[in-house]
Protein backbone atom coordinates (compact mmCIF):
# COMPACT_ATOMS: atom_id res chain seq x y z
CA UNK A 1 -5.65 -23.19 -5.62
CA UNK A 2 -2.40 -21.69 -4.52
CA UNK A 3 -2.75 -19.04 -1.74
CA UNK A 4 -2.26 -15.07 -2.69
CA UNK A 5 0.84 -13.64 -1.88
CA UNK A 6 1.51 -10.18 -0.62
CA UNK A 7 4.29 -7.68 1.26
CA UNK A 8 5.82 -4.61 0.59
CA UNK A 9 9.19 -3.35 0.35
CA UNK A 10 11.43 -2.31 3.51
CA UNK A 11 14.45 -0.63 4.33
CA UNK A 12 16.71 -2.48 1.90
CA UNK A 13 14.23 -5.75 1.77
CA UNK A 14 10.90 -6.91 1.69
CA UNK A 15 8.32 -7.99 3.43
CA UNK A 16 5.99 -11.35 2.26
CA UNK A 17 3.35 -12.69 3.44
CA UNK A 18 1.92 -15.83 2.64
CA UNK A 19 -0.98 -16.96 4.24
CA UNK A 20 -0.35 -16.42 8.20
CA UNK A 21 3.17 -17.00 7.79
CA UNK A 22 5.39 -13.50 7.33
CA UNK A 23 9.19 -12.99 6.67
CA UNK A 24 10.84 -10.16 5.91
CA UNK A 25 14.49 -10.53 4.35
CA UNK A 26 17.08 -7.31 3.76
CA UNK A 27 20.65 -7.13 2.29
CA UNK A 28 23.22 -5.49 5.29
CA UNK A 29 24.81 -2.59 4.20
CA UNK A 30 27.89 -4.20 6.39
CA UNK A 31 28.70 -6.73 4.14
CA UNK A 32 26.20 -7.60 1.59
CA UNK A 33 24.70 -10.71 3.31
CA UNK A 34 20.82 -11.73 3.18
CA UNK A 35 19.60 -11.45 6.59
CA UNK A 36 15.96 -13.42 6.66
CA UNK A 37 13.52 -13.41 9.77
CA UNK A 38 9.86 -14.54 10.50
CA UNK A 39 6.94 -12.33 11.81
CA UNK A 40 4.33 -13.86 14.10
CA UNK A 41 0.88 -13.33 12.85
CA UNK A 42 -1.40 -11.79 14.83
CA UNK A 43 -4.66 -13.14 13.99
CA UNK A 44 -7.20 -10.53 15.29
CA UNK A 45 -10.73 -9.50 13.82
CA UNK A 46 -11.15 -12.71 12.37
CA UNK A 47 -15.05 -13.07 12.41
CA UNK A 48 -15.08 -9.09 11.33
CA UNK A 49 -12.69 -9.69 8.58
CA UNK A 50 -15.11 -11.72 6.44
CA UNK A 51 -17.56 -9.62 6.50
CA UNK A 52 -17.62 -7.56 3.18
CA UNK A 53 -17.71 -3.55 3.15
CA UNK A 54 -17.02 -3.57 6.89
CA UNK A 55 -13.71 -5.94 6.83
CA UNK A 56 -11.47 -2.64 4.77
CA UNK A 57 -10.76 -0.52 8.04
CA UNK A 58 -9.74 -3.49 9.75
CA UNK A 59 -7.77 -4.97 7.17
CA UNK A 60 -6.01 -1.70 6.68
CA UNK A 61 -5.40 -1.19 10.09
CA UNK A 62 -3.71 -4.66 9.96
CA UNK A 63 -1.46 -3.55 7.35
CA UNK A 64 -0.46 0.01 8.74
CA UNK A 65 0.55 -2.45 12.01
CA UNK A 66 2.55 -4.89 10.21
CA UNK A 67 3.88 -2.55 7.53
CA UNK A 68 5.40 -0.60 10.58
CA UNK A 69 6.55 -3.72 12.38
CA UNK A 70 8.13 -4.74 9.31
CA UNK A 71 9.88 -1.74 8.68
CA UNK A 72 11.47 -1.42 12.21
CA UNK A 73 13.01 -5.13 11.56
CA UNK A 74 14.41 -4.41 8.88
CA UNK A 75 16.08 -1.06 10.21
CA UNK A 76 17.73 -3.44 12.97
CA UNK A 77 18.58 -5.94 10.17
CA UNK A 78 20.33 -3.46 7.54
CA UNK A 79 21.72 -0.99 9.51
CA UNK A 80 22.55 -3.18 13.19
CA UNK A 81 25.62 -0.36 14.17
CA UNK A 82 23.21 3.02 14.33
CA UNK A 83 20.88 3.85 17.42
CA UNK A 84 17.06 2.12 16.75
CA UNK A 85 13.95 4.02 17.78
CA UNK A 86 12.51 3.02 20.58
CA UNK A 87 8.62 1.71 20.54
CA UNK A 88 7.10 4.36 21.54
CA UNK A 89 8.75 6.83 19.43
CA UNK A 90 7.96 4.52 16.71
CA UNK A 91 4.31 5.16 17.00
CA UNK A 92 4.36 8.65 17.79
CA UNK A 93 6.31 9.19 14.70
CA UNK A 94 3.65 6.85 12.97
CA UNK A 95 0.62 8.66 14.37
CA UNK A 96 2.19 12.11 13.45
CA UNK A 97 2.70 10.97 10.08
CA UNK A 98 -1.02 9.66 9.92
CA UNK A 99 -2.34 13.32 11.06
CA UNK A 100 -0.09 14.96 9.26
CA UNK A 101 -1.35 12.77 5.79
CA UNK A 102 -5.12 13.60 7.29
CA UNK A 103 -4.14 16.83 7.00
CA UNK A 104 -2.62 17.16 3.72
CA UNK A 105 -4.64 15.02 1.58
CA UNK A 106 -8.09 15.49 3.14
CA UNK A 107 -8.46 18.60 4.97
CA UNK A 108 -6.19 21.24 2.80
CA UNK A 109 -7.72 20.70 -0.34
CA UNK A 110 -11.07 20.55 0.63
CA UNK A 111 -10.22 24.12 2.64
CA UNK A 112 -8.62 25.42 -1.15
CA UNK A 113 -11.98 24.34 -2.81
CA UNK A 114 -13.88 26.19 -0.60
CA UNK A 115 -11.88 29.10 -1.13
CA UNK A 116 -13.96 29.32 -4.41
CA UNK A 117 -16.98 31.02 -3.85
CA UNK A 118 -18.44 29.56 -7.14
CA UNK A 119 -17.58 25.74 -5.61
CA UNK A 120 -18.33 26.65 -2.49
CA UNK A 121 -22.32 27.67 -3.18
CA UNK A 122 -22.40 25.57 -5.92
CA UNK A 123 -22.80 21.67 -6.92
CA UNK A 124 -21.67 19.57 -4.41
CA UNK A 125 -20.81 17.06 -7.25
CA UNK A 126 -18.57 19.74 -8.98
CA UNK A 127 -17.39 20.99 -5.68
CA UNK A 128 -15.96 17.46 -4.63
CA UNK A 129 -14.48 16.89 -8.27
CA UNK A 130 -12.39 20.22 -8.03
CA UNK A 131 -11.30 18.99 -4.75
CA UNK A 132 -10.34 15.49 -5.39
CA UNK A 133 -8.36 17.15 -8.43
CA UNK A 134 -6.37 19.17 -6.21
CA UNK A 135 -5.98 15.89 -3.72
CA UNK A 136 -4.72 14.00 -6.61
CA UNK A 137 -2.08 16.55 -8.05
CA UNK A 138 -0.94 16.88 -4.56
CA UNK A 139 -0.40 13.13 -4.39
CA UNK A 140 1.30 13.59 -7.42
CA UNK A 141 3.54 15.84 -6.60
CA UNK A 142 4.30 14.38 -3.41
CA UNK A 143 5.22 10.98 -5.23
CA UNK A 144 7.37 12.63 -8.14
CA UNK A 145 9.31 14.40 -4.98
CA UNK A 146 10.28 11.45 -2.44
CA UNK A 147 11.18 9.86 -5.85
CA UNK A 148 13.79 11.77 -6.88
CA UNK A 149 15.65 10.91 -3.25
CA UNK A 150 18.13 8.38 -3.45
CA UNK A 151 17.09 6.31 -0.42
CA UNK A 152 13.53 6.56 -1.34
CA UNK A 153 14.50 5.73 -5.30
CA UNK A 154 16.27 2.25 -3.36
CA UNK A 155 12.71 1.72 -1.41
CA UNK A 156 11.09 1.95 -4.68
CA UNK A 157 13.44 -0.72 -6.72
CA UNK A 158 12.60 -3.03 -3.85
CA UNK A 159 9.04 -2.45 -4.40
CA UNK A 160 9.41 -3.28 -8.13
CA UNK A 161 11.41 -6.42 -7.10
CA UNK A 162 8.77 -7.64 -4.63
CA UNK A 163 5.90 -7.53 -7.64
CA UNK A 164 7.91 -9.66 -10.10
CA UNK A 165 8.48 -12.09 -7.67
CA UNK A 166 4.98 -12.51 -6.66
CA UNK A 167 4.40 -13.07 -10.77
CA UNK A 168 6.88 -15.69 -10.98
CA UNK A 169 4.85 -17.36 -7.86
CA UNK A 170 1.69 -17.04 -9.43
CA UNK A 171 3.04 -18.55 -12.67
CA UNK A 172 4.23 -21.02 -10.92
CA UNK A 173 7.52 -20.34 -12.12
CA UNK A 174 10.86 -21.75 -10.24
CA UNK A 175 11.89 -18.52 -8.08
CA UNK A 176 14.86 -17.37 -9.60
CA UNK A 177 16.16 -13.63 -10.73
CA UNK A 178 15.88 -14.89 -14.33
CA UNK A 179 12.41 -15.64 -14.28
CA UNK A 180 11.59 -12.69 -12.06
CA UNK A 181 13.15 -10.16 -14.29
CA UNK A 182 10.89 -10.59 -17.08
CA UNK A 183 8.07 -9.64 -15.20
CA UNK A 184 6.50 -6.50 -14.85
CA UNK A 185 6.43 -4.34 -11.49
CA UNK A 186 3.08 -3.03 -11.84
CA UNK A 187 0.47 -5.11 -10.17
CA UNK A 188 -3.12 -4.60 -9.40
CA UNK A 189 -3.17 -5.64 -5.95
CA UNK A 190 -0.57 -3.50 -4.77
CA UNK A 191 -1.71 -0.80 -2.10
CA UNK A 192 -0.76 2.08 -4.37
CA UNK A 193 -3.65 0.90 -6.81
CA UNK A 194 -5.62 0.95 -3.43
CA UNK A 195 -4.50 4.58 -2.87
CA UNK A 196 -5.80 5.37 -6.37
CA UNK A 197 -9.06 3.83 -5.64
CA UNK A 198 -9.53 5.62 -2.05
CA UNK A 199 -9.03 9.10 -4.27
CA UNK A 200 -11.59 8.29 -6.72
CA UNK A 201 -14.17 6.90 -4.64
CA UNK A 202 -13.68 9.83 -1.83
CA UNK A 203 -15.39 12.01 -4.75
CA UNK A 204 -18.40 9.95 -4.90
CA UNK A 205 -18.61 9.05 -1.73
CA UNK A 206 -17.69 12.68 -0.11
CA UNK A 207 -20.52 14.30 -2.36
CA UNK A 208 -23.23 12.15 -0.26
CA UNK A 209 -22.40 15.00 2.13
CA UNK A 210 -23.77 17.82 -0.02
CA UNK A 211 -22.28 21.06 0.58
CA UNK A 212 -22.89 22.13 3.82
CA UNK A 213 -20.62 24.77 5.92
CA UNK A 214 -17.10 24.33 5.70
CA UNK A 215 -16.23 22.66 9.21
CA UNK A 216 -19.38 20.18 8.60
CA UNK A 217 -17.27 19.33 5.37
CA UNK A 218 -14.39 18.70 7.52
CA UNK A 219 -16.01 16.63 9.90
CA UNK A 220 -18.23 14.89 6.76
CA UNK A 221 -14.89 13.85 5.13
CA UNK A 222 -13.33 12.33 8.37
CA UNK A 223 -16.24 10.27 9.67
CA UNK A 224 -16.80 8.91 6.16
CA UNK A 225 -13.23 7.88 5.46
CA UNK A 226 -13.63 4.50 6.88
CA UNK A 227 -16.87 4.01 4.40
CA UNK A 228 -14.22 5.32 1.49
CA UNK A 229 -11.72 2.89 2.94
CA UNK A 230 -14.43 -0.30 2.89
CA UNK A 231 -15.47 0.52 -0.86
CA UNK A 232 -12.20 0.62 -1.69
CA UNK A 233 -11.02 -2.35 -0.58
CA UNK A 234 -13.38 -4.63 -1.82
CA UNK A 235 -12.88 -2.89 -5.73
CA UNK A 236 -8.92 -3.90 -4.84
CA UNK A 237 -9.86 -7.69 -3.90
CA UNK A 238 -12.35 -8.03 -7.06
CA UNK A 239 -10.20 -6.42 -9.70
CA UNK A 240 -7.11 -8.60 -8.05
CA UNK A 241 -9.35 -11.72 -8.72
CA UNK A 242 -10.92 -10.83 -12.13
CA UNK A 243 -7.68 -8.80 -13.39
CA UNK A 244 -8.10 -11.62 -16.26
CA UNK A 245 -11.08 -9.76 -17.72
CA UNK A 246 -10.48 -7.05 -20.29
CA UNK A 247 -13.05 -4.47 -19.05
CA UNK A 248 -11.82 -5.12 -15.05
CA UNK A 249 -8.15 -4.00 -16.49
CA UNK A 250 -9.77 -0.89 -18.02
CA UNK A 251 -11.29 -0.18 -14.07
CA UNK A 252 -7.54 -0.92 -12.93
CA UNK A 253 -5.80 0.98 -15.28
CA UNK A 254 -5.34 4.47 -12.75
CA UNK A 255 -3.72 2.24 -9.88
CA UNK A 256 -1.31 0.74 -11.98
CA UNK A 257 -0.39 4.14 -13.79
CA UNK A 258 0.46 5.58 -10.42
CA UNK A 259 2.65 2.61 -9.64
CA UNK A 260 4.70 4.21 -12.29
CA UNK A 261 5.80 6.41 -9.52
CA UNK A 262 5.98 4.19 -6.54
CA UNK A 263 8.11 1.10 -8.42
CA UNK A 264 11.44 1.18 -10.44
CA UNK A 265 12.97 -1.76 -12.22
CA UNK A 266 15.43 -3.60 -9.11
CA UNK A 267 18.18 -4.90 -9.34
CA UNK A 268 19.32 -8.48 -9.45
CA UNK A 269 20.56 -8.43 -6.05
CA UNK A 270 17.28 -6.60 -5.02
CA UNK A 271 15.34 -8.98 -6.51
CA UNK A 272 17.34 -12.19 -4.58
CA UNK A 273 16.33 -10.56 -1.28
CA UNK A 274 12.79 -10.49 -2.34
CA UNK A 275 12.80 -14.31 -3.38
CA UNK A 276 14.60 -15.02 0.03
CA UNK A 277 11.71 -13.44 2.01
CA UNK A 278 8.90 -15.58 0.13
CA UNK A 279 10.81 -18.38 0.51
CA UNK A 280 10.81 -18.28 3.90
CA UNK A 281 7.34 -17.94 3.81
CA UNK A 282 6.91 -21.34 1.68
CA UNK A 283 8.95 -23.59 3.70
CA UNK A 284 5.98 -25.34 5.48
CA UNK A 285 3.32 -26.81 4.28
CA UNK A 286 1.02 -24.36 2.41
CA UNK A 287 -1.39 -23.05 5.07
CA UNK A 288 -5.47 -22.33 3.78
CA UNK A 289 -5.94 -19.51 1.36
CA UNK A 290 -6.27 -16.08 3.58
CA UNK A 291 -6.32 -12.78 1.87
CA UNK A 292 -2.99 -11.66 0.62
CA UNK A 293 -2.21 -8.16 1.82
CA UNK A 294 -2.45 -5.31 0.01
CA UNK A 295 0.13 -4.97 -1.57
């Protein structure tokens, strides 16, 4: 059985990963070439990682890490000529983005729900379904927004490329833009089904809490994220191995509507510097099956 594939897309590129092996590939904006470079694996939390409801926080974690190592290469790779952030502003820019996502996504809307006295004395069921509607029309309209942006519009193309090149791979199709551009760019084990999936299963999970006082809400909803998180990725790995079952589709059908927003059809240029990256991924031997990131 052929290992799952994975990445994401980069500042003009993408990222694979295959395995342990990782490559990320981007077109310079100096003069068009493909510029291709490997990504150590870090193997860490090995013995955690196969352990099932528990293995999600760390397997995110993982991702956040090599999504952002990923992205700085291929800053230095596209655009060599302009000043690079340094490490450390890297992660402070990271970790500001990470409270600031905490914040807007988690903490506002439960605040606006229990604005409304009727929610907020009420059903803790009903309470937590107003507020994961407002924490999904404010993903919403966050998504529809950075979309409209050229440079993010160019982010999303690349996403769309790197999904119809893992379908060619796992139809065992010869990598080549032809093949590729048949494909579709929605896939269900891309991390923006996962964000789907963390949104619907905060409302069930969240109303475990009851409705208590509003900072014991607060504090609820943060220490349980990392149960949401587990949940969430364990529906993401079965759906991505049963995806051939009509009534698993059904369950799958929210993540891929949202990649609606998060993918655009690439070009054929985009999609050569997605085949370039899981090339270099494939040229040793194929390594034992390992789970395929999440996107």
């Amino acid at each position: 059985m052929k290992p799952p594939v994975g990445g994401q897309a980069v500042i003009e590129g993408v990222m694979m990963q295959n395995g342990d092996r990782i490559a990320v590939a981007v077109r310079r904006q100096a003069d068009g070439q493909i510029l291709v470079r490997s990504i150590p694996g870090r193997a860490r939390f090995q013995r955690i990682g196969r352990v099932p409801f528990v293995r999600g926080i760390f397997r995110l974690y993982d991702m956040l890490a090599l999504g952002l190592r990923a992205l700085n290469l291929s800053t230095q790779l596209a655009y060599p000529e302009e000043e690079q952030m340094s490490k450390g502003g890297t992660f402070i820019t990271f970790l500001v983005s990470i409270i600031i996502a905490v914040g807007a996504f988690v903490v506002l809307p439960l605040v606006l729900a229990n604005t409304v006295p009727s929610l907020r004395l009420g059903n803790s069921i009903l309470f937590n379904l107003a507020e994961g509607g407002i924490r999904l029309a404010f993903l919403l309209i966050y998504l529809v927004a950075i979309s409209r942006m050229k440079d993010i519009h160019r982010v999303f193309q690349y996403h769309g490329a790197e999904h119809k090149v893992v379908y060619t791979y796992e139809a065992d199709e010869p990598l080549t833009p032809e093949n590729a551009r048949k494909h579709t760019t929605l896939h269900p084990r891309c991390g923006t089904a996962f964000l789907m999936t963390v949104f619907v299963i905060a409302i069930l999970v969240f109303s475990l809490a009851g409705n208590p006082t509003l900072w014991l809400k607060i504090l609820s909803r943060l220490l349980l994220l990392p149960v949401v998180a587990g949940i969430s990725y364990e529906f993401l790995r079965f759906t991505g191995r049963h995806f051939d079952h009509l009534w698993v589709r059904v369950l799958a059908q929210p993540g891929l509507w949202l990649q609606r927003l998060t993918t655009a059809e690439p070009t054929d240029d985009m999609i050569e510097v997605a085949i370039a990256s899981l090339q270099r991924t494939m040229d040793a031997a194929e390594p034992a099956a390992a789970p395929a990131p999440g996107d």
